[in-house]
C-alpha atoms as a PDB file:
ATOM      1  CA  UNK A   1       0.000   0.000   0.000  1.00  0.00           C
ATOM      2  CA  UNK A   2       1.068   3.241  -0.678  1.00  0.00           C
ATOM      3  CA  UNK A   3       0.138   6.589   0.919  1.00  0.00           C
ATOM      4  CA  UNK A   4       0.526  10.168   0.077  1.00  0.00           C
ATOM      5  CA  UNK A   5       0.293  12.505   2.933  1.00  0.00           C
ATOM      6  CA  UNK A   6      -0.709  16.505   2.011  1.00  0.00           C
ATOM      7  CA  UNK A   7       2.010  18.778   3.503  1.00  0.00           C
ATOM      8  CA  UNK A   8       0.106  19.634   6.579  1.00  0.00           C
ATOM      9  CA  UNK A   9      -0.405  15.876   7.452  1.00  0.00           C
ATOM     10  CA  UNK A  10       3.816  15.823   6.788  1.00  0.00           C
ATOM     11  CA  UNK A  11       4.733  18.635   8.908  1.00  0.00           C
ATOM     12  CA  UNK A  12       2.034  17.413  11.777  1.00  0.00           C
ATOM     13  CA  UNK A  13       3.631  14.365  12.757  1.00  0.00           C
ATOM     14  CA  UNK A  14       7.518  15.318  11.787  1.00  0.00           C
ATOM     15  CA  UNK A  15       7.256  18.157  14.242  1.00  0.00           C
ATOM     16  CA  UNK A  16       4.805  17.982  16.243  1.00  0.00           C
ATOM     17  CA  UNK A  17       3.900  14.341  16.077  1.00  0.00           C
ATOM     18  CA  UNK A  18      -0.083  14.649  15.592  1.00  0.00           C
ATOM     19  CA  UNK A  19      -2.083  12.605  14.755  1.00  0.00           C
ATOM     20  CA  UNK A  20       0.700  10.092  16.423  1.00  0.00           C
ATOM     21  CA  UNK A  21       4.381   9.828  17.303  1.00  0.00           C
ATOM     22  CA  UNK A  22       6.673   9.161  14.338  1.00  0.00           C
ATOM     23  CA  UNK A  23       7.512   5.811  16.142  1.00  0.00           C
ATOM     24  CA  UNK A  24       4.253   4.362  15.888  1.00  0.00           C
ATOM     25  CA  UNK A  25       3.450   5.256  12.405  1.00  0.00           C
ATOM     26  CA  UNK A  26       5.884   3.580  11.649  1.00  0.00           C
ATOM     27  CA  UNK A  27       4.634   0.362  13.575  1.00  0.00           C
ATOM     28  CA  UNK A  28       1.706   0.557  11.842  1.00  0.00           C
ATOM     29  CA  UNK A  29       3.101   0.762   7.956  1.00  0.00           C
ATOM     30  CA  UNK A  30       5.599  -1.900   8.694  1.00  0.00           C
ATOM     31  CA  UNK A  31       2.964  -4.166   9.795  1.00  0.00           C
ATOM     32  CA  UNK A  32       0.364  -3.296   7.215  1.00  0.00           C
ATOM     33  CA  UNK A  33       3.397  -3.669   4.134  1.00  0.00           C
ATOM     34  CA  UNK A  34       2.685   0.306   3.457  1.00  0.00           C
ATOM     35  CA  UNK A  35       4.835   3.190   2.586  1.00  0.00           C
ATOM     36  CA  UNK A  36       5.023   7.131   2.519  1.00  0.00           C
ATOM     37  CA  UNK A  37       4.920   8.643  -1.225  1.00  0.00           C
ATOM     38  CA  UNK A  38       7.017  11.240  -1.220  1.00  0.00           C
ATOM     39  CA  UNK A  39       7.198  13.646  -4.202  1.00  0.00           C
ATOM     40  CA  UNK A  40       9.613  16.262  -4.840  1.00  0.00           C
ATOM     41  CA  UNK A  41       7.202  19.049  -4.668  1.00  0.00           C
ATOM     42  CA  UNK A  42       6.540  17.755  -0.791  1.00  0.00           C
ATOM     43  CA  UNK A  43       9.729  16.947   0.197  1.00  0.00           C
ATOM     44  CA  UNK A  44      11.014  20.969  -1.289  1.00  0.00           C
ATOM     45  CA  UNK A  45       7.928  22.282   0.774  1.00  0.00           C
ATOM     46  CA  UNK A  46       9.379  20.147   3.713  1.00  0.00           C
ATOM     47  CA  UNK A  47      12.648  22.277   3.440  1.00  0.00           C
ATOM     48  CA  UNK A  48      11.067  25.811   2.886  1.00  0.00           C
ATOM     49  CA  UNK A  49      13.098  26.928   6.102  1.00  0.00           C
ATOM     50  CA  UNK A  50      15.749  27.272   4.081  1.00  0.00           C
ATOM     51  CA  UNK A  51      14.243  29.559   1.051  1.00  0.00           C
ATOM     52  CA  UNK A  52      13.218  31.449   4.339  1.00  0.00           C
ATOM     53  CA  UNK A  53      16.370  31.917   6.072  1.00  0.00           C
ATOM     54  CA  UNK A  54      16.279  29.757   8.715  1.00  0.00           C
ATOM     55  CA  UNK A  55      19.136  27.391   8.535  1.00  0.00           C
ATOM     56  CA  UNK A  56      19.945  23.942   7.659  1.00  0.00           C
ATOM     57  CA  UNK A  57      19.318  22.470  10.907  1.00  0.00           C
ATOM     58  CA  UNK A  58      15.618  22.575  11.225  1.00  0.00           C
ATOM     59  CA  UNK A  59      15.472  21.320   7.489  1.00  0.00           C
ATOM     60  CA  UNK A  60      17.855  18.328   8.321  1.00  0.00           C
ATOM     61  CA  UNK A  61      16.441  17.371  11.281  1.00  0.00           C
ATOM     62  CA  UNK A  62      12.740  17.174   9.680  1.00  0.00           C
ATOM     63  CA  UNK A  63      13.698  15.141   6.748  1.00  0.00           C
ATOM     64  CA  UNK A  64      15.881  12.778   8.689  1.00  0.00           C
ATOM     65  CA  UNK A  65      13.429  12.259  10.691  1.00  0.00           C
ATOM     66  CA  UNK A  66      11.051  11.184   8.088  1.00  0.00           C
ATOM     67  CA  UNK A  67      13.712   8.595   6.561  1.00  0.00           C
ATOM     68  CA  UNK A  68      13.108   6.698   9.642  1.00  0.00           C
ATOM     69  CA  UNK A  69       9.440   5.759   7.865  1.00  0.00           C
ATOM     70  CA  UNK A  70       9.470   3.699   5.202  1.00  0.00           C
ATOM     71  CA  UNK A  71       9.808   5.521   1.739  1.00  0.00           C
ATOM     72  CA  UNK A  72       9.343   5.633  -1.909  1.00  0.00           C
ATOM     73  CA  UNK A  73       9.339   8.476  -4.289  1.00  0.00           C
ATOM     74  CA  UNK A  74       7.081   9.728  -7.179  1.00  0.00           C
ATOM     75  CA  UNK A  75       8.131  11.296  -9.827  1.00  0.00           C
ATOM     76  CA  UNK A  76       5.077  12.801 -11.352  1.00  0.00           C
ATOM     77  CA  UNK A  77       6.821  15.094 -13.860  1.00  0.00           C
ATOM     78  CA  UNK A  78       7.615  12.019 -15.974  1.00  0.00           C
ATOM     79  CA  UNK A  79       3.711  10.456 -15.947  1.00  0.00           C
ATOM     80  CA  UNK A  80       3.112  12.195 -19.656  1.00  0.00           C
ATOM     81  CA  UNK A  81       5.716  10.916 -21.673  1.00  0.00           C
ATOM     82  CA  UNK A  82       5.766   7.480 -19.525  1.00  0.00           C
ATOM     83  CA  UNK A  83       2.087   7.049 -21.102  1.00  0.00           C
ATOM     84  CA  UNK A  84       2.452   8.072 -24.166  1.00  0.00           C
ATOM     85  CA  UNK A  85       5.592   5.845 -25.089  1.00  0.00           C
ATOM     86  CA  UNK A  86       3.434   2.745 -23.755  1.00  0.00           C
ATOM     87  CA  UNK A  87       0.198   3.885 -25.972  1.00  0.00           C
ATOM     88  CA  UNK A  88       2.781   4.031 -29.093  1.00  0.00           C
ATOM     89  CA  UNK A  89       4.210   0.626 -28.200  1.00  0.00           C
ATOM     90  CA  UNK A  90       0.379  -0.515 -27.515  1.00  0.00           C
ATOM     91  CA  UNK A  91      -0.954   0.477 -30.280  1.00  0.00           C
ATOM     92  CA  UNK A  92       1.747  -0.700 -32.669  1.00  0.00           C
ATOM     93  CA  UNK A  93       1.703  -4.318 -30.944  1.00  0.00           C
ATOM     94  CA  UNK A  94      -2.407  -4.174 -31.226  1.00  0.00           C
ATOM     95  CA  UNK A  95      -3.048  -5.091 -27.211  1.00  0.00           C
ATOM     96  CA  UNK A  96      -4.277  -2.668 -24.342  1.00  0.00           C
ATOM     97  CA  UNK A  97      -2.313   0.395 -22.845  1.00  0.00           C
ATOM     98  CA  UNK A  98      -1.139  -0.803 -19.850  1.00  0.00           C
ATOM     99  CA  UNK A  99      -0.479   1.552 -16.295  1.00  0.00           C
ATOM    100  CA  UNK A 100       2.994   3.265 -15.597  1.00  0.00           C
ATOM    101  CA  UNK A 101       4.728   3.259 -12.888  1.00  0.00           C
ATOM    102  CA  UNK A 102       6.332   6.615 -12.008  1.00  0.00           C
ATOM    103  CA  UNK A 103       7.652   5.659  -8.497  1.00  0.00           C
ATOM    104  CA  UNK A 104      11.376   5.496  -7.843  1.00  0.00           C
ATOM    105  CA  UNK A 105      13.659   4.442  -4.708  1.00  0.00           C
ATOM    106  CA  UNK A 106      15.182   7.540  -4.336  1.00  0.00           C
ATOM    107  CA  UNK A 107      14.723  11.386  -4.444  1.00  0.00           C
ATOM    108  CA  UNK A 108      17.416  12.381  -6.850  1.00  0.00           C
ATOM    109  CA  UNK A 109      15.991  10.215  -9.645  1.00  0.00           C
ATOM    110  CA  UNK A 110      12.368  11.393  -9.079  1.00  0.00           C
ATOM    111  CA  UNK A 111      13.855  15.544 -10.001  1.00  0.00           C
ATOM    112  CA  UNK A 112      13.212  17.174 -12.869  1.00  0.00           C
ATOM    113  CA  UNK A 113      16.154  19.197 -13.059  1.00  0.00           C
ATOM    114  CA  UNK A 114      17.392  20.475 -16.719  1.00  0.00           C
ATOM    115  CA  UNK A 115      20.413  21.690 -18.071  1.00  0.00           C
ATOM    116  CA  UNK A 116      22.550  18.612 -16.483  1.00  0.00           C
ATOM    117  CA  UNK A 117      23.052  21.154 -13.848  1.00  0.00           C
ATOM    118  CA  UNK A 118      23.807  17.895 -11.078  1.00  0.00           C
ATOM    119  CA  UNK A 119      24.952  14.442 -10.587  1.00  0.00           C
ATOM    120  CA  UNK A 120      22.682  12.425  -9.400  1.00  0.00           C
ATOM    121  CA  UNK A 121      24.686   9.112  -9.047  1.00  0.00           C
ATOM    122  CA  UNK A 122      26.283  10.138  -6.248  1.00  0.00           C
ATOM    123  CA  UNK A 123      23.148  10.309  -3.948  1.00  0.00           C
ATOM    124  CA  UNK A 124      23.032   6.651  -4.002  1.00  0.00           C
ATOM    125  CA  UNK A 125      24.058   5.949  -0.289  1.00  0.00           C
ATOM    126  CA  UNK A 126      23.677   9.771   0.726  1.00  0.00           C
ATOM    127  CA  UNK A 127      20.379  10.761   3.514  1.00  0.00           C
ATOM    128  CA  UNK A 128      17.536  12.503   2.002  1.00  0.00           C
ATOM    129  CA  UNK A 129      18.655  15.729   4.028  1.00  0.00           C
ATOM    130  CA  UNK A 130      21.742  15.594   2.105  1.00  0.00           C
ATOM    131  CA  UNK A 131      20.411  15.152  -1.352  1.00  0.00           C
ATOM    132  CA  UNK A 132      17.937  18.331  -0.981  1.00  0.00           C
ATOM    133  CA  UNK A 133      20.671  20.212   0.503  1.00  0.00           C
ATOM    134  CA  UNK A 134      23.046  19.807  -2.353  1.00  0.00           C
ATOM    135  CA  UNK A 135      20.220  20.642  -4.526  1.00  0.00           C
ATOM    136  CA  UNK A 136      19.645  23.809  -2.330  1.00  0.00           C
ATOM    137  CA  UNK A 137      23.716  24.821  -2.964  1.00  0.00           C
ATOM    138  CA  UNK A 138      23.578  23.890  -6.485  1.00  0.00           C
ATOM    139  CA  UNK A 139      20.140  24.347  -8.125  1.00  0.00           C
ATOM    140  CA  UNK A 140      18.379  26.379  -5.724  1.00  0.00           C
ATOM    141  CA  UNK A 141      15.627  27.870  -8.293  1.00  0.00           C
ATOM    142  CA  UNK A 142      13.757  24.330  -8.122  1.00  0.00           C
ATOM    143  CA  UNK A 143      12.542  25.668  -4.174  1.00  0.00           C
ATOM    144  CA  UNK A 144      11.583  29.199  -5.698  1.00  0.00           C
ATOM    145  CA  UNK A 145       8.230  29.942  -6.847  1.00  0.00           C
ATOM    146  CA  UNK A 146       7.480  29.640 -10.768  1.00  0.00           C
ATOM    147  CA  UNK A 147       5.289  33.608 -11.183  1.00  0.00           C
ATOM    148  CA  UNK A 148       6.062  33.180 -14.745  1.00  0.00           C
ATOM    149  CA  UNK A 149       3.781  29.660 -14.896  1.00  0.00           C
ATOM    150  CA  UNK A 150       0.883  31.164 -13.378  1.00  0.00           C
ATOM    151  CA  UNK A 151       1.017  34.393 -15.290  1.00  0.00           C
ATOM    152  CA  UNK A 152       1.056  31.691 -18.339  1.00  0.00           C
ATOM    153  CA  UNK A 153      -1.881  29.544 -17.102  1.00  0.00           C
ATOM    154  CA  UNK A 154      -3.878  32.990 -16.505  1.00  0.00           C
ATOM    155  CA  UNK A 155      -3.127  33.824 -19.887  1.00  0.00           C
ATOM    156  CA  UNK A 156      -3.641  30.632 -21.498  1.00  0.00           C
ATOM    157  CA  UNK A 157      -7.411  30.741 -19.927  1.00  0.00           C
ATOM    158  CA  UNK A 158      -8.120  33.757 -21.104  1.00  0.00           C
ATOM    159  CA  UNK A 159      -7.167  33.458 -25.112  1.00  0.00           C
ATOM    160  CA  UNK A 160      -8.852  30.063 -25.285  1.00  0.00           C
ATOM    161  CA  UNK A 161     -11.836  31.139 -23.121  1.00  0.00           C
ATOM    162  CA  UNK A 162     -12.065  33.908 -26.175  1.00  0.00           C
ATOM    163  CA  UNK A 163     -12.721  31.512 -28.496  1.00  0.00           C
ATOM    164  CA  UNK A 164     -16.276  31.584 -29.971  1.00  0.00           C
ATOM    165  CA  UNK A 165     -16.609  28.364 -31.234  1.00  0.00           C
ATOM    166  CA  UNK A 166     -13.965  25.675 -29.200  1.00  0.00           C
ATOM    167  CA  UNK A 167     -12.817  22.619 -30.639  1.00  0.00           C
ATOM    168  CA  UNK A 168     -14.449  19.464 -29.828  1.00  0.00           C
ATOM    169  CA  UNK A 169     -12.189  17.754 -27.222  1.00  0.00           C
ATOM    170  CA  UNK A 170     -12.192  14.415 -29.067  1.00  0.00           C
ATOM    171  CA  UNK A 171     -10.359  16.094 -32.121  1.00  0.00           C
ATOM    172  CA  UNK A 172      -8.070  18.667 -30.153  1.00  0.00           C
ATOM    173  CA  UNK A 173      -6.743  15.555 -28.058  1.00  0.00           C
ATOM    174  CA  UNK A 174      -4.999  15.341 -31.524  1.00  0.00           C
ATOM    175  CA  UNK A 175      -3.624  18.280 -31.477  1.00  0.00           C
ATOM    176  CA  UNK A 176      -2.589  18.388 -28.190  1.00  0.00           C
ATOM    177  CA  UNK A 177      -1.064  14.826 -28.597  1.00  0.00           C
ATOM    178  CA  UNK A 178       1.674  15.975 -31.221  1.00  0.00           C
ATOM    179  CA  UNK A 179       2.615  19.361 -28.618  1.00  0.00           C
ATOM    180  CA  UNK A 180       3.431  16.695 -26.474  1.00  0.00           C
ATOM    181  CA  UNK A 181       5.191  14.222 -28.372  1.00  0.00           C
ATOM    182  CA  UNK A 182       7.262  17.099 -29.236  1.00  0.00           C
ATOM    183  CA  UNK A 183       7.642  18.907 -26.108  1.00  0.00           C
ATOM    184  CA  UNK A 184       9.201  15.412 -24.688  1.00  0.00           C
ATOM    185  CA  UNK A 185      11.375  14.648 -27.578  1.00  0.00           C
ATOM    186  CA  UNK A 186       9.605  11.677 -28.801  1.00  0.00           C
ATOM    187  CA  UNK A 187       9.309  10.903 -32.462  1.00  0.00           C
ATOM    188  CA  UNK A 188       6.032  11.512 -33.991  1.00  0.00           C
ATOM    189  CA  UNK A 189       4.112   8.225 -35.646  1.00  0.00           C
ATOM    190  CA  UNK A 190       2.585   8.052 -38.658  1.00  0.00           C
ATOM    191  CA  UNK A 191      -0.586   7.350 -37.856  1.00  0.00           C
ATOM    192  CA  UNK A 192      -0.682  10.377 -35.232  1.00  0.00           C
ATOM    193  CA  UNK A 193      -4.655  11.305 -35.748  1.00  0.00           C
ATOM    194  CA  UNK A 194      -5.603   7.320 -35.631  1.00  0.00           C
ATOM    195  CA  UNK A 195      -3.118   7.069 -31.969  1.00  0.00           C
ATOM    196  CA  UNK A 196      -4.735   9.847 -30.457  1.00  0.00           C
ATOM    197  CA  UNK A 197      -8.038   8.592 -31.250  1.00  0.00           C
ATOM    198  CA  UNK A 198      -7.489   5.551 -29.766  1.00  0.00           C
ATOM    199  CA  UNK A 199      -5.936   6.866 -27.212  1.00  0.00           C
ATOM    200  CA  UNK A 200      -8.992   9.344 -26.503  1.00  0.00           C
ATOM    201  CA  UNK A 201     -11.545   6.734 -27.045  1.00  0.00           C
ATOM    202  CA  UNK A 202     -10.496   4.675 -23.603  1.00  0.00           C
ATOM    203  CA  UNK A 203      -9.859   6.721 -20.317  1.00  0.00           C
ATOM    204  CA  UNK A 204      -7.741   3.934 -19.075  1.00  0.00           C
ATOM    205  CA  UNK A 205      -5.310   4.729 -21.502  1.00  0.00           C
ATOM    206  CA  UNK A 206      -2.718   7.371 -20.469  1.00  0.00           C
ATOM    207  CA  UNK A 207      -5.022   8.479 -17.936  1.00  0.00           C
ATOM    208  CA  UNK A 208      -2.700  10.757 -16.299  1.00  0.00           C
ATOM    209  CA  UNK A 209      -2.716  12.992 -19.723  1.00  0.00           C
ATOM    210  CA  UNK A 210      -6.258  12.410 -19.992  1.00  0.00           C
ATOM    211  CA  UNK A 211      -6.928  13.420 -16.431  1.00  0.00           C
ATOM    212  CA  UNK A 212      -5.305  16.703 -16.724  1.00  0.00           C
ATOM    213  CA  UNK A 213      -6.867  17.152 -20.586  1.00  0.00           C
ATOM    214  CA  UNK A 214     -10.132  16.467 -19.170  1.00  0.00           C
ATOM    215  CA  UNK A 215     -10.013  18.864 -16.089  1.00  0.00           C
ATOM    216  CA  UNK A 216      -8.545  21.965 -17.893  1.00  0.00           C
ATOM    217  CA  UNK A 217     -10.880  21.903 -20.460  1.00  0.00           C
ATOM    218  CA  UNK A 218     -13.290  21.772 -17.538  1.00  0.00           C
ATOM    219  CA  UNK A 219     -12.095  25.120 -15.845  1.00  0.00           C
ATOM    220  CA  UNK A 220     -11.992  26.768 -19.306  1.00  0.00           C
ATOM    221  CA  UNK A 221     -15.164  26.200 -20.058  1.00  0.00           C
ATOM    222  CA  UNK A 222     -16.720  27.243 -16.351  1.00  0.00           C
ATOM    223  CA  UNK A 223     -15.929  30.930 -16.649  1.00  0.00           C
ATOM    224  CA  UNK A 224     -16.700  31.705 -12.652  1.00  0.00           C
ATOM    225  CA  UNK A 225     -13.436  29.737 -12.325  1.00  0.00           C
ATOM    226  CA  UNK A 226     -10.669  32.296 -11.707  1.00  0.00           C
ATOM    227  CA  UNK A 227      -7.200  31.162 -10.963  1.00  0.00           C
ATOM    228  CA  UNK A 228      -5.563  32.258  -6.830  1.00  0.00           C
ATOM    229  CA  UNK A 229      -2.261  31.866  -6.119  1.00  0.00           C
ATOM    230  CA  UNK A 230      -1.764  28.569  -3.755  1.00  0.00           C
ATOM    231  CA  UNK A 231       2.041  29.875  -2.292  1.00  0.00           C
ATOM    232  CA  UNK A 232       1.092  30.145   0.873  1.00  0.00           C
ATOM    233  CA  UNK A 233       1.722  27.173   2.536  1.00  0.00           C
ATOM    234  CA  UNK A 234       1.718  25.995   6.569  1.00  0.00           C
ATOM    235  CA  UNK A 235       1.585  28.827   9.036  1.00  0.00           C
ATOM    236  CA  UNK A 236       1.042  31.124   6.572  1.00  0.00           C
ATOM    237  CA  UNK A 237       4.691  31.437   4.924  1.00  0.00           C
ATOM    238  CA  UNK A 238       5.548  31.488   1.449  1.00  0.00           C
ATOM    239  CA  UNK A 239       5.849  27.838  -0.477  1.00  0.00           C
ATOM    240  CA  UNK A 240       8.937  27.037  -2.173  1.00  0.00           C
ATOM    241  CA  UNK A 241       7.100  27.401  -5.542  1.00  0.00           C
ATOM    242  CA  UNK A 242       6.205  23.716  -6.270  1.00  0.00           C
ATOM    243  CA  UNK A 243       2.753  25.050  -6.258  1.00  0.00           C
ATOM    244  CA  UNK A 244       1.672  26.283  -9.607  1.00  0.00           C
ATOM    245  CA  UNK A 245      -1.656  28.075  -9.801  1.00  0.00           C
ATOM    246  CA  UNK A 246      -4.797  26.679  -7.896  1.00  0.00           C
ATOM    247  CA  UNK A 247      -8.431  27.194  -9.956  1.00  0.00           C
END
């Protein structure tokens, strides 16, 4: 079993163990075969003490404490392009798009970090503290918060909410499909319009994509939606900017 805890749930029982004391959470996932999902957004919200000034010993003391709970990792940044090469490979081999799985052992392999800024192999044997503090020293823009993809989602509503006569969402998945392929560097098929009509015509396949498809097209088309920022995160203070735009 695995279980992902919100931030608040996180920072409740590393510091001030509610609902219960790290100890016996751990008791229980042991003996019920779970583990904590961890993604890189949570465990950079985990160390927003340091984005804020307040040292590396709060921040290492939190997330060493959490390695004492059993752990895996999820690296949701690589769910699109995961999906889509298994609906190419699907469709080409004529059988049914079978689920992804984006979880990893270890932090440093679930970050989306361009520019082959870092290393990763060497986090093998190093603490979880350690990895995010490296990243801290030397790629400290993945704790900041991303204005510039909010001001894009804002305007992104607006210019297609402008649009007097929308596509149907059956034939822009088509569309959308080949931004993608692009955008992640994988080769584009012959048969494009045929794969993302498959594709669309099953929500079991490449649901992640799907999902998020589905629910934008949603909010654009409910117009009392408006977009807030979500930065504010426990106690009020600023997030490290994993959070995007909330609507």
């Amino acid at each position: 079993m695995r279980i992902l805890l919100d931030i608040r749930d996180l920072i409740g029982l590393l510091d001030r163990s509610e609902p219960c004391s790290l100890a016996h959470c751990r008791e229980v996932l042991i003996e019920r075969d779970a583990v904590v999902v961890l993604t890189p957004t949570l465990a950079f919200e985990l160390a927003a003490p340091l984005v804020h000034g307040s040292g590396q010993t709060v921040v290492s003391s939190r997330l060493n404490r959490l390695e004492e709970l059993p752990l895996v990792y999820f690296a949701n940044w690589r769910i699109p392009a995961m999906e889509i090469r298994e609906a190419i490979n699907a469709y080409a081999e004529q059988r049914e798009h079978t689920n992804v799985d984006p979880v990893v052992p270890r932090l440093d392999v679930a970050l989306d970090i361009s520019g082959g800024r870092m290393r990763t192999t060497m986090y093998l044997h190093s603490p979880l503290a350690e990895i995010v503090l490296t990243v801290w020293q030397e790629a400290p823009d993945v704790f900041r918060r991303r204005t510039d993809l909010e001001q894009r989602l804002q305007a992104l509503l607006s210019n297609d909410r402008r649009l007097e006569k929308p596509p149907l969402l059956s034939e822009h998945f088509r569309t959308k499909l080949g931004r993608d392929l692009h955008s992640y560097g994988i080769p584009e098929p012959s048969n494009l319009d045929r794969l993302a009509d498959w594709i669309y015509a099953n929500p079991n396949r490449c649901p992640g994509l799907r999902l998020t498809y589905e629910v934008y097209h949603q909010i654009r088309a409910t117009r009392a939606f408006r977009c807030r920022d979500s930065s504010r995160s426990e106690g009020g203070s600023r997030s490290t900017g994993q959070h995007r735009a909330r609507c």
